[in-house]
C-alpha atoms as a PDB file:
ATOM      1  CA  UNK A   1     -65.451 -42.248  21.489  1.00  0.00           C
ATOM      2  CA  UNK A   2     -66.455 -40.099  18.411  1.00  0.00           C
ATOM      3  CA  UNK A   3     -70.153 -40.950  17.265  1.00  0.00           C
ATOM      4  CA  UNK A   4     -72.735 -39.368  14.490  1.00  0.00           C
ATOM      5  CA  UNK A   5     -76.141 -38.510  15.619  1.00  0.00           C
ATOM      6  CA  UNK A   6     -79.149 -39.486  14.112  1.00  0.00           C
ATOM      7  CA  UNK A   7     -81.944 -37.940  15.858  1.00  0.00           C
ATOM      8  CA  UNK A   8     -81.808 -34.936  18.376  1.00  0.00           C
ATOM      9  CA  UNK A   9     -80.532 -36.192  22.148  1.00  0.00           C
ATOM     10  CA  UNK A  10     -81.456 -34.462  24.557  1.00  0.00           C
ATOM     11  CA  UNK A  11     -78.488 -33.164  26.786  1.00  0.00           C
ATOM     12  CA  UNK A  12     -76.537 -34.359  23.737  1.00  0.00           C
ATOM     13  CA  UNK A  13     -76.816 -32.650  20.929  1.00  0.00           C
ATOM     14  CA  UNK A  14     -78.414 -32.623  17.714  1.00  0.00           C
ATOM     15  CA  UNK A  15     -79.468 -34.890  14.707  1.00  0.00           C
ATOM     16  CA  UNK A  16     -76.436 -34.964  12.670  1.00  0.00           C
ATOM     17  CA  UNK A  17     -73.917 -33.897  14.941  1.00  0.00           C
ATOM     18  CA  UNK A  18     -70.640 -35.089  15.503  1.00  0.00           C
ATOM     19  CA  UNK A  19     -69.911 -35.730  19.372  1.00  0.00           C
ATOM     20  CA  UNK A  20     -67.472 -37.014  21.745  1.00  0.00           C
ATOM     21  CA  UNK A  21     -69.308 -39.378  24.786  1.00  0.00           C
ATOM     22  CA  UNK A  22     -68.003 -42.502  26.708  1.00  0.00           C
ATOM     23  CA  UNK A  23     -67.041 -45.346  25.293  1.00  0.00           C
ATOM     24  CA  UNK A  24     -69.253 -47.123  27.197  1.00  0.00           C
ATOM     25  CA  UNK A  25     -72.604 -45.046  26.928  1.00  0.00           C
ATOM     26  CA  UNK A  26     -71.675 -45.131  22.572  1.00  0.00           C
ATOM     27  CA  UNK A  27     -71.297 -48.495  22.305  1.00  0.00           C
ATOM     28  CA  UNK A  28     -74.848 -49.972  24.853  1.00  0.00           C
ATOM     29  CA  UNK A  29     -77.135 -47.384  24.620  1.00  0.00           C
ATOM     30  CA  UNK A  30     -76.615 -44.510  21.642  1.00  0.00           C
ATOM     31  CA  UNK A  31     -75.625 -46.932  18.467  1.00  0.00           C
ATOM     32  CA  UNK A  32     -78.080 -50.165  19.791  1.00  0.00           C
ATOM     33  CA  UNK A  33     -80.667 -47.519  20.200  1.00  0.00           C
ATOM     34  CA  UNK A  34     -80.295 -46.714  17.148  1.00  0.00           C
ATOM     35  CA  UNK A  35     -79.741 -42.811  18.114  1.00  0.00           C
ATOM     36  CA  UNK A  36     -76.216 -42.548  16.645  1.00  0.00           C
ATOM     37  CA  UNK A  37     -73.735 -44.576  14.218  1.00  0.00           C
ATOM     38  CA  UNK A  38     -69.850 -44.696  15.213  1.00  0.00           C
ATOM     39  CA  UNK A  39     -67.599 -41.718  13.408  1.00  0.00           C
ATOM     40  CA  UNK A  40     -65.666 -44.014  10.734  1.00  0.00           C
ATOM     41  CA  UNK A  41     -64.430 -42.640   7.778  1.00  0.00           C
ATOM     42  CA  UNK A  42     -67.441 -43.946   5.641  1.00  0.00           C
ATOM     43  CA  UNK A  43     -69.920 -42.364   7.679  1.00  0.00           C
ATOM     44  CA  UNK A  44     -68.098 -39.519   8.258  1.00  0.00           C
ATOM     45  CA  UNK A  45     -68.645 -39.364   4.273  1.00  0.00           C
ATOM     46  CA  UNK A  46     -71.872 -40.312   4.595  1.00  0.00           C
ATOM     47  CA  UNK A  47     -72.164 -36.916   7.026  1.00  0.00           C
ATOM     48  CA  UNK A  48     -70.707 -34.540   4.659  1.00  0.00           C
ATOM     49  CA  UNK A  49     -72.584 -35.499   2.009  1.00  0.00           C
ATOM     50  CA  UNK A  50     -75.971 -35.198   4.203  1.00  0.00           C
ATOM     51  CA  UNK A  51     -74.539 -31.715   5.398  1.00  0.00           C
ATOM     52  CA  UNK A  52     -74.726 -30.644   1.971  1.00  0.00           C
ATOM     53  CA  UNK A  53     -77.911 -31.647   0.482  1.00  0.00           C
ATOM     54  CA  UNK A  54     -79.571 -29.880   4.108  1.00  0.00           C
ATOM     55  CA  UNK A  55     -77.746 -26.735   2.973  1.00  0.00           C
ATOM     56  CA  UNK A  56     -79.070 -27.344  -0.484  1.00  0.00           C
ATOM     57  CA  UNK A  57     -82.546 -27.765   0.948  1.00  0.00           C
ATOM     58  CA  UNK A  58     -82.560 -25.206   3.424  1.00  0.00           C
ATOM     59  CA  UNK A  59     -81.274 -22.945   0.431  1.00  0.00           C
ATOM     60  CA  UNK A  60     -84.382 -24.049  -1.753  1.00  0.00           C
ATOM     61  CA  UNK A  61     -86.699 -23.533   1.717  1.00  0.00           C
ATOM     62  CA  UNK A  62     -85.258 -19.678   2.242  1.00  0.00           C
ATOM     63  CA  UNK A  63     -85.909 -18.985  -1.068  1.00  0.00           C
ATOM     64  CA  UNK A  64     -90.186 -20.398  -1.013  1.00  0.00           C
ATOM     65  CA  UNK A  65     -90.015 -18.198   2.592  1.00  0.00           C
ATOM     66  CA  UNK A  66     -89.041 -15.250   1.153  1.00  0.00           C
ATOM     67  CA  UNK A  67     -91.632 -15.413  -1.691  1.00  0.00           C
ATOM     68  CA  UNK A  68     -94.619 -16.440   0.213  1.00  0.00           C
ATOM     69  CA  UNK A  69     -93.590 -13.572   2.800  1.00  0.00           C
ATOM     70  CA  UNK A  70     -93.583 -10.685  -0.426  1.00  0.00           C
ATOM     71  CA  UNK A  71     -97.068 -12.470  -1.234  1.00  0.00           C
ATOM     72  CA  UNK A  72     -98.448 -12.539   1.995  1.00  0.00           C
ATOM     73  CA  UNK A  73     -97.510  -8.699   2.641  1.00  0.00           C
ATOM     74  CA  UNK A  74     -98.465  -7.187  -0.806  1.00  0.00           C
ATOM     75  CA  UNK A  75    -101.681  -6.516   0.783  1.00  0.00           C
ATOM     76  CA  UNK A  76    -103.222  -7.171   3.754  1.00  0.00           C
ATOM     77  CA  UNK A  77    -106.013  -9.665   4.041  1.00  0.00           C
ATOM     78  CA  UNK A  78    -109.792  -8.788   3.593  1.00  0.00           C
ATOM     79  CA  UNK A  79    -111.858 -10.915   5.943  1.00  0.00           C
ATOM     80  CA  UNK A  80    -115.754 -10.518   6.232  1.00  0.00           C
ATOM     81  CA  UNK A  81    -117.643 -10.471   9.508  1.00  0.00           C
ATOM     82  CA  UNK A  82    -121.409 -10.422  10.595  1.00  0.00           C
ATOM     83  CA  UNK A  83    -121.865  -7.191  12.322  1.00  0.00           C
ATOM     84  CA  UNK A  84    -124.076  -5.359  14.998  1.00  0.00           C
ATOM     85  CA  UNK A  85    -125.569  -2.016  14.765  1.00  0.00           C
ATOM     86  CA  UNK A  86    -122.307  -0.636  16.724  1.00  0.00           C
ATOM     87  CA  UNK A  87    -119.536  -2.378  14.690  1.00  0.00           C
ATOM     88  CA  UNK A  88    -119.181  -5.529  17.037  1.00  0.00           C
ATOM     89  CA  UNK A  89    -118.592  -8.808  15.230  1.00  0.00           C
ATOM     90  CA  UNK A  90    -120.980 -11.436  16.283  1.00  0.00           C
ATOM     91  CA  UNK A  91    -117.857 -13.630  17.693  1.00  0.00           C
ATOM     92  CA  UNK A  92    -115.001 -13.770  16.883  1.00  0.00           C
ATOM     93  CA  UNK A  93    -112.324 -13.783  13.607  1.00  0.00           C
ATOM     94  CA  UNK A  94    -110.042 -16.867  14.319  1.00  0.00           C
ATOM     95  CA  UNK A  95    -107.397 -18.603  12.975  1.00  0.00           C
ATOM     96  CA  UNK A  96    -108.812 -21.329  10.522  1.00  0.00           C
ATOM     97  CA  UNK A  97    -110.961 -17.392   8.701  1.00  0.00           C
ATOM     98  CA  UNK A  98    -107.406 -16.536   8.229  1.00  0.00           C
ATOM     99  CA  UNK A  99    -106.063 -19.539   6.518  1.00  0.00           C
ATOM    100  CA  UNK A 100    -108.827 -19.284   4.528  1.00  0.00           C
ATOM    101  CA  UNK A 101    -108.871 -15.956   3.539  1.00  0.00           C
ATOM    102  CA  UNK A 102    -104.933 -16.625   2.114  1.00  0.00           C
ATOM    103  CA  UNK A 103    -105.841 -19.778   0.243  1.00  0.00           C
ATOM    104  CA  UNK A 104    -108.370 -17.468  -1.227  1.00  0.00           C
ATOM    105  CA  UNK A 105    -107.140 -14.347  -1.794  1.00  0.00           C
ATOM    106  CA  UNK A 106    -103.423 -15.428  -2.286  1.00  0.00           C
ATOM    107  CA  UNK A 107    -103.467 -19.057  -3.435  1.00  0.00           C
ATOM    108  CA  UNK A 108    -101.198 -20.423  -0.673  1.00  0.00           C
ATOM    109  CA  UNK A 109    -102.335 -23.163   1.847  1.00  0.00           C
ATOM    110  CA  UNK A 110    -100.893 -22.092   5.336  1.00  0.00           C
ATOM    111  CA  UNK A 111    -102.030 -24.552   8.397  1.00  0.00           C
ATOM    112  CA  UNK A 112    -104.242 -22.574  10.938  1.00  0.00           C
ATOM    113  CA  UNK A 113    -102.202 -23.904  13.774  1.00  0.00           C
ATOM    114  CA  UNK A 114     -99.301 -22.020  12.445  1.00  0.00           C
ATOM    115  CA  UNK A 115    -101.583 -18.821  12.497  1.00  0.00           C
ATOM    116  CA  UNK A 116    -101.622 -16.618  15.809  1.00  0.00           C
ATOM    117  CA  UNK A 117    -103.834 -13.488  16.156  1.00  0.00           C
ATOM    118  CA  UNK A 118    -101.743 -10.953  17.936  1.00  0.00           C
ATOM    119  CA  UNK A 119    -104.770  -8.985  19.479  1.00  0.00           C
ATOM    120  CA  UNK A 120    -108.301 -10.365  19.709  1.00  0.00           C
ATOM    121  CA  UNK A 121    -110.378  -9.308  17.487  1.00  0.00           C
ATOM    122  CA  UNK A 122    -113.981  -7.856  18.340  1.00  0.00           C
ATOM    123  CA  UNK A 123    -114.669  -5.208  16.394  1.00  0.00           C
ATOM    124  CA  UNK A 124    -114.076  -3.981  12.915  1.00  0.00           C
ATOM    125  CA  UNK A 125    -110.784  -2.834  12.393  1.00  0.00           C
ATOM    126  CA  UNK A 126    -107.105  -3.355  10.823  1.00  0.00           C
ATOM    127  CA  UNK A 127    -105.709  -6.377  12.552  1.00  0.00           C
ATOM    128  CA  UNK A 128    -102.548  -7.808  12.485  1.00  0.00           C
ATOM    129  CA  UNK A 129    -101.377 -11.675  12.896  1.00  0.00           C
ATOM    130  CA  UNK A 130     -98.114 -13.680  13.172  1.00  0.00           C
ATOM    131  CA  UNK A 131     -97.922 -16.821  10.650  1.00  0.00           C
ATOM    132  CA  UNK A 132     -94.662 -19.045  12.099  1.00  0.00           C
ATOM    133  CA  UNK A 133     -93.023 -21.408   9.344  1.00  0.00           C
ATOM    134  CA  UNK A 134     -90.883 -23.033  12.493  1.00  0.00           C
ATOM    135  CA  UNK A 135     -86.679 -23.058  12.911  1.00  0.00           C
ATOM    136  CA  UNK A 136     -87.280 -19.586  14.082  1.00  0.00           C
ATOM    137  CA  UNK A 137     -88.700 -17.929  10.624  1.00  0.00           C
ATOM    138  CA  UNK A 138     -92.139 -15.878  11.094  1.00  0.00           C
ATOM    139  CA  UNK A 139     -94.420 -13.127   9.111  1.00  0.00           C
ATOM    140  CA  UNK A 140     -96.643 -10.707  10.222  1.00  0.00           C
ATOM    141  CA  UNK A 141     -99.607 -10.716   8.118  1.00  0.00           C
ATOM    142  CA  UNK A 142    -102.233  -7.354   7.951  1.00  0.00           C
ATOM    143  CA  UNK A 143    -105.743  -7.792   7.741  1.00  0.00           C
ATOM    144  CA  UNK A 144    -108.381  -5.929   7.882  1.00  0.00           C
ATOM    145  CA  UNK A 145    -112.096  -6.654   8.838  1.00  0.00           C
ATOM    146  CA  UNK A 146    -114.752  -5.474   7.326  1.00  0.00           C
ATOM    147  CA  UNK A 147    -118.924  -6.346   7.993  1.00  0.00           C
ATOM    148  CA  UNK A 148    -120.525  -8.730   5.499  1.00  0.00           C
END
């Protein structure tokens, strides 16, 4: 029996995927679960049509990557610490100083849980950081930090 995902499976496949599983496992658990729909012509239609506006949307998604990616390495980020006498930065810079140093220096909102610091940072210096946008598409972002 041919059926249409819905959501992902796991061991299956997918969200809209077109797979071949038992009769049996289709028809009482996948389509009353609500996980798939059976592979008619209609919703085979239906699956097309969905394929295309994803390509559509993942075309218009590429496209906002690439820009904020030029934006977010024009320059690299300047982020102000409170120093020591030797240099030391009384804690640390994390995560949510990073988000807000790019809403405020280059008017995107980025969530700090996308944000990882490669190295930690202690001490003033150029740093760098990895910003991942998920489905497998991540920046490295420069910044450097300098005593307040």
């Amino acid at each position: 029996m041919q059926v249409i995902l819905i959501q992902d499976v796991n061991n299956l496949g997918g969200a809209h995927e077109l797979i071949t599983v038992k009769s049996g496992y289709g028809r009482n658990f996948l389509i009353p679960s609500k996980l798939a729909v059976e592979a008619n012509s209609s919703n085979l239609k239906k699956l097309e049509e969905r394929k295309k506006q994803l390509a559509k949307k993942e075309e218009k998604l590429l496209a906002e990557f690439n820009n904020v990616v030029s934006v977010l390495q024009q320059a690299p980020l300047k982020i102000g610490a409170k120093t020591g006498t030797s240099g030391k930065i009384f804690g640390s810079v994390t995560s949510v100083q990073i988000a807000r140093a790019i809403r405020e220096q280059k008017d995107y909102e980025i969530d700090r849980r996308r944000i990882h610091i490669i190295d930690e940072v202690k001490e003033l210096g150029n740093y760098k950081a990895k910003i991942d946008f998920g489905n497998g598409k991540e920046v490295q972002v420069d910044f450097e930090v300098f005593a307040e």
